[in-house]
Protein backbone atom coordinates (compact mmCIF):
# COMPACT_ATOMS: atom_id res chain seq x y z
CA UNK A 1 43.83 62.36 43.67
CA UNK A 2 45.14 60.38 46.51
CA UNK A 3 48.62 59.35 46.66
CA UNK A 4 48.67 55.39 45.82
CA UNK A 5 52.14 53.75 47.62
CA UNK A 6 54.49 52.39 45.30
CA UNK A 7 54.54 48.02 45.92
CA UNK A 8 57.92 48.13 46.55
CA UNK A 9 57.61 50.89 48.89
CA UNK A 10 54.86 48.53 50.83
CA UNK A 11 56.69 45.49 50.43
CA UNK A 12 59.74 47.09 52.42
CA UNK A 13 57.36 48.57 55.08
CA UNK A 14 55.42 45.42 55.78
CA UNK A 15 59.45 43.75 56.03
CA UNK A 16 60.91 46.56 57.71
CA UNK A 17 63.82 47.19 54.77
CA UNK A 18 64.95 50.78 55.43
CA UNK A 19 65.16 52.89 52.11
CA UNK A 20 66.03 56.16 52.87
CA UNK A 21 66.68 57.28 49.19
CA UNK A 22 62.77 56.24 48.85
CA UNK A 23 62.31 58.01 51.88
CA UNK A 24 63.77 61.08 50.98
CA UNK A 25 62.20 61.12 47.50
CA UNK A 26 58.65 60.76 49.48
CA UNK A 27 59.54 63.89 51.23
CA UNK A 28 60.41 65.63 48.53
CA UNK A 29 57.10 64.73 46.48
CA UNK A 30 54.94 65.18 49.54
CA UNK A 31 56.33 68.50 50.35
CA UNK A 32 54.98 69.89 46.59
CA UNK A 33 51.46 68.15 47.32
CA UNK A 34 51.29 70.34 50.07
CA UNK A 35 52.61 73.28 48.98
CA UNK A 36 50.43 72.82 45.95
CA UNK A 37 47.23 71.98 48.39
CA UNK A 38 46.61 68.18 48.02
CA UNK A 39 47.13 67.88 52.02
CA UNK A 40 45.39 63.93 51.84
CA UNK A 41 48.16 63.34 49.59
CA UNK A 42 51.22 64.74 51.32
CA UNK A 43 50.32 63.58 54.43
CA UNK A 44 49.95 59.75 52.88
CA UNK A 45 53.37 60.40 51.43
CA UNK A 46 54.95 61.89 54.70
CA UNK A 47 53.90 58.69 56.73
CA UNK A 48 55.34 56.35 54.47
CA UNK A 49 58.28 58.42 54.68
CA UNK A 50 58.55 58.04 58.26
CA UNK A 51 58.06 54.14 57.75
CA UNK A 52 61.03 54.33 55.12
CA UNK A 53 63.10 55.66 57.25
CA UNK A 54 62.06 56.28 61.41
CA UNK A 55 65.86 58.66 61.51
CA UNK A 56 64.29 61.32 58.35
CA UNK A 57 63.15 64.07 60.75
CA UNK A 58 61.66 65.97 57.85
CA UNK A 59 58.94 63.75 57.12
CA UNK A 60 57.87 63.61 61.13
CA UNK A 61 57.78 67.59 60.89
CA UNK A 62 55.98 68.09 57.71
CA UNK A 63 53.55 65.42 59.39
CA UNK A 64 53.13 68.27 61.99
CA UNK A 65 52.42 70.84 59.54
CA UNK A 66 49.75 68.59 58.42
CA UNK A 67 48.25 68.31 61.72
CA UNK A 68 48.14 71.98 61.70
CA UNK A 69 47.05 72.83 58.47
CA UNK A 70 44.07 70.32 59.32
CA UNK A 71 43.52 72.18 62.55
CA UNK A 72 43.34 68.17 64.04
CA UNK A 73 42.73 67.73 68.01
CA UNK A 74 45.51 69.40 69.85
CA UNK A 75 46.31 65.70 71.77
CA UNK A 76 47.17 64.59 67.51
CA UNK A 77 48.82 67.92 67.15
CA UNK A 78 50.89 66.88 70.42
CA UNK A 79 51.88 63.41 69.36
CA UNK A 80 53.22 64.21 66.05
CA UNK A 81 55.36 66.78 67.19
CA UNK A 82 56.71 64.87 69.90
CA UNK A 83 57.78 61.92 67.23
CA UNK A 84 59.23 64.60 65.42
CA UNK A 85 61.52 65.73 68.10
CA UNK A 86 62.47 61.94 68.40
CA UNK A 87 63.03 61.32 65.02
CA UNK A 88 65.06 65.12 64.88
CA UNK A 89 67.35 63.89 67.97
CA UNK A 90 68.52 61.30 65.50
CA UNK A 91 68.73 63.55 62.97
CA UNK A 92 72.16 65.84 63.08
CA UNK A 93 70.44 68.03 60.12
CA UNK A 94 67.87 69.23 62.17
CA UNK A 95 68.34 72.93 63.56
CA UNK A 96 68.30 73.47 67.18
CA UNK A 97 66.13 76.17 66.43
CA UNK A 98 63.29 74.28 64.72
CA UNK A 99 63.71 71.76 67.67
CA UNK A 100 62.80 74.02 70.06
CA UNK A 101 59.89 75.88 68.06
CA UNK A 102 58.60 72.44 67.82
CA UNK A 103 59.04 72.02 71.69
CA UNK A 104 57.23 75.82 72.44
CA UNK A 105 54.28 74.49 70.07
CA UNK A 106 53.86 71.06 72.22
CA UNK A 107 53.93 73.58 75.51
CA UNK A 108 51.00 75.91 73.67
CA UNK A 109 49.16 72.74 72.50
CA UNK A 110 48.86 71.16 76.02
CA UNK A 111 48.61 74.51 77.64
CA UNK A 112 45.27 75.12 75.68
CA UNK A 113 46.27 78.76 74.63
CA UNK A 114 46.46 78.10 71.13
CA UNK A 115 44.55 75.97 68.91
């Protein structure tokens, strides 16, 4: 079943209110969806994560491993990532590491070898 948003989580996106307890919880929740294979779910909860709270990288990545998962159009596949690495540059828990995975997979993506 589809993940429904919480009200209060749509009345503080439609006013911009940050919540990044919310937004952390909707990371957490969305990450089991996926793991557990409800991708429609976990990707709803991932973007209202993102709306929470633009500086929680790990919603913007787990967006990405959506986009994968999905197989969606590489140009998708692109965009996601690269709000992902802006989200992760304000983001001091994000690995170097991961950042730069992220930034080999955007050169693969618009390269074509890899889709």
């Amino acid at each position: 079943m589809a993940y429904v948003p919480k009200l209060r989580h749509l009345f503080k996106i439609m006013f911009g209110i940050r919540d990044s307890q919310a937004a952390e919880g909707l990371f957490l929740e969305g990450s089991i969806e996926f793991e557990s294979g409800d991708i429609e779910s976990a990707r709803l909860m991932f973007t209202y994560g993102t709306r929470l709270d633009p500086n929680l990288a790990g919603n913007f990545y787990n967006l990405g491993a959506v986009a994968e998962k999905c197989n969606a159009p590489a140009a998708e596949r692109i965009a996601v990532w690269e709000r992902y690495l802006a989200a992760a540059a304000r983001d001091p828990r994000q690995p170097e590491e991961t950042r730069e995975r992220v930034r080999q997979r955007i050169q693969e993506l618009k390269e074509g070898a890899v889709t």
